[in-house]
Protein backbone atom coordinates (compact mmCIF):
# COMPACT_ATOMS: atom_id res chain seq x y z
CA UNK A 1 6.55 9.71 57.84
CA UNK A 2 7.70 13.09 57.27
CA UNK A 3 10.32 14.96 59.33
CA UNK A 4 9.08 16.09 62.72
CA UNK A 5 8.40 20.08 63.03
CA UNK A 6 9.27 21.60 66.50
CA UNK A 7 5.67 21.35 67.55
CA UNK A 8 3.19 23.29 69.77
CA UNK A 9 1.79 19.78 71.21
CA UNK A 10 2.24 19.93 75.06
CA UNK A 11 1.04 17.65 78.30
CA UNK A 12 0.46 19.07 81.60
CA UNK A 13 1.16 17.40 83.91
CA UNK A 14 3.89 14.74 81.99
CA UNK A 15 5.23 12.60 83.96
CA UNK A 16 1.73 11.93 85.01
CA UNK A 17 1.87 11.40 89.09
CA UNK A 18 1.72 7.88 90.52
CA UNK A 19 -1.75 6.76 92.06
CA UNK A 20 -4.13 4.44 92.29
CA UNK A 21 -6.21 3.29 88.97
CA UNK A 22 -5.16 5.22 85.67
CA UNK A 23 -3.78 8.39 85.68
CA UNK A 24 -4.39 12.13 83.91
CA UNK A 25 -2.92 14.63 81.81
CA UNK A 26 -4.23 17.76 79.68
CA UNK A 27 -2.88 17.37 76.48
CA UNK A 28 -2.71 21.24 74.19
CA UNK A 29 -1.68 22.48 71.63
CA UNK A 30 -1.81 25.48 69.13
CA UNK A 31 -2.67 26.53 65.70
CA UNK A 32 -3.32 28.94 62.80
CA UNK A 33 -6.96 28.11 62.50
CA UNK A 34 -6.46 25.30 60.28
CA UNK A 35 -8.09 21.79 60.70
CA UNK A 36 -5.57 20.48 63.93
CA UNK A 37 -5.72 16.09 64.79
CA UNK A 38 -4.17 14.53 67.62
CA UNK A 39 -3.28 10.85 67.57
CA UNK A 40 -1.77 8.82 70.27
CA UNK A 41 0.67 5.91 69.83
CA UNK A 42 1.06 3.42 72.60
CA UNK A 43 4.49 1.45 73.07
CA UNK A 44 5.24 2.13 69.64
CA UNK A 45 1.96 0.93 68.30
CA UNK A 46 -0.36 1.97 65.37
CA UNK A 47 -1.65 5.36 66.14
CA UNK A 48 -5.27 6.10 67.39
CA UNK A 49 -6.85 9.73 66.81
CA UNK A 50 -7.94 11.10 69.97
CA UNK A 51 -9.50 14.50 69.10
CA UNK A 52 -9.89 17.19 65.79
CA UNK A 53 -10.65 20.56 66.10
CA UNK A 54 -10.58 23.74 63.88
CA UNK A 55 -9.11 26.63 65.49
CA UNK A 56 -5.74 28.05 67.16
CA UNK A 57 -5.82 26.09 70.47
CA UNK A 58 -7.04 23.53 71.77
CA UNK A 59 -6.85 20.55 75.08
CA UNK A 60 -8.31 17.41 76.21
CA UNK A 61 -8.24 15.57 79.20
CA UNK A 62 -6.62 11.95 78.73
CA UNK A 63 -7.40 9.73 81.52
CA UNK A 64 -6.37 6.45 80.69
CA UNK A 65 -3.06 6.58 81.22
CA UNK A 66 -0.78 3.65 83.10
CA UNK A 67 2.32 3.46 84.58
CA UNK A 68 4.71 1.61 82.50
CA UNK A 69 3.09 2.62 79.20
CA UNK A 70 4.70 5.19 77.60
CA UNK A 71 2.28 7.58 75.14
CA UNK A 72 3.75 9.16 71.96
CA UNK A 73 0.77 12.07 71.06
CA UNK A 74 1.35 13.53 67.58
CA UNK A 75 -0.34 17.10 66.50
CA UNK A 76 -0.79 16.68 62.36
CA UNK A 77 -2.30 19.66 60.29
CA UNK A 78 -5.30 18.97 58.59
CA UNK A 79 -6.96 16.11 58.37
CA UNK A 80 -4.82 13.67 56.17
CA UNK A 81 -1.70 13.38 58.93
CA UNK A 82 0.26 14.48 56.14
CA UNK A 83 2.00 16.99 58.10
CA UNK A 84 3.46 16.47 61.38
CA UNK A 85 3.81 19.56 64.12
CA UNK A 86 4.97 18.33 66.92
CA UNK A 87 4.69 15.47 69.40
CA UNK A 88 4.84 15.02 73.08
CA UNK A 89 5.44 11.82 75.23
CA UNK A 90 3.81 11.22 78.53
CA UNK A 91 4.83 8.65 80.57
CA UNK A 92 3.71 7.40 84.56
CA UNK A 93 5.92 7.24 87.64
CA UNK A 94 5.36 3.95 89.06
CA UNK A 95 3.71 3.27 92.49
C-alpha cells in the first residue's frame, strides 16, 4: 500500500455517541475535482467502497456503525486506490 498522505478525509461526529441500535457519522472530505473513492475497513478487514464522486467535496451519512467496532475510512484518488489521501477512524463509546 503506498505511504499515507495527510488527508482531507474527516468524520463528524467521531467518536460516534452511545445509543440504542447502530450509530451515525458524516463522513467528508475534499478534492481537486478529480475522481475521489471512499472505502471502509472494519477491524482490520478487507476494505469495502462506500461512495465515488467527481468533484472537490463531498459527505455521506454512515449509519451502521457499532460500538466496539472500530472503522478505518480511506479517501484514494481516482478510481484504481492507487493513491491514498488520507484516512479517518471512527469508533463508538459503549453503552
Amino acid at each position: 500500500m503506498p505511504p499515507v498522505k495527510a488527508g482531507p478525509i474527516t468524520a463528524s461526529p467521531n467518536p460516534v455517541p452511545a445509543g440504542p441500535g447502530q450509530g451515525s457519522t458524516t463522513i467528508s472530505w475534499t478534492g481537486d475535482g478529480t475522481m475521489r473513492e471512499v472505502y471502509c475497513s472494519i477491524n482490520g478487514g478487507e476494505e469495502q467502497r462506500n461512495w465515488g464522486q467527481p468533484g472537490k467535496t463531498g459527505s455521506y451519512e454512515v449509519n451502521w456503525i457499532n460500538a466496539g467496532a472500530t472503522y478505518e475510512f480511506r479517501l484514494y484518488s481516482g478510481t484504481e486506490r492507487k493513491e491514498l489521501l488520507g484516512t479517518v477512524t471512527v469508533t463508538r463509546k459503549a453503552e
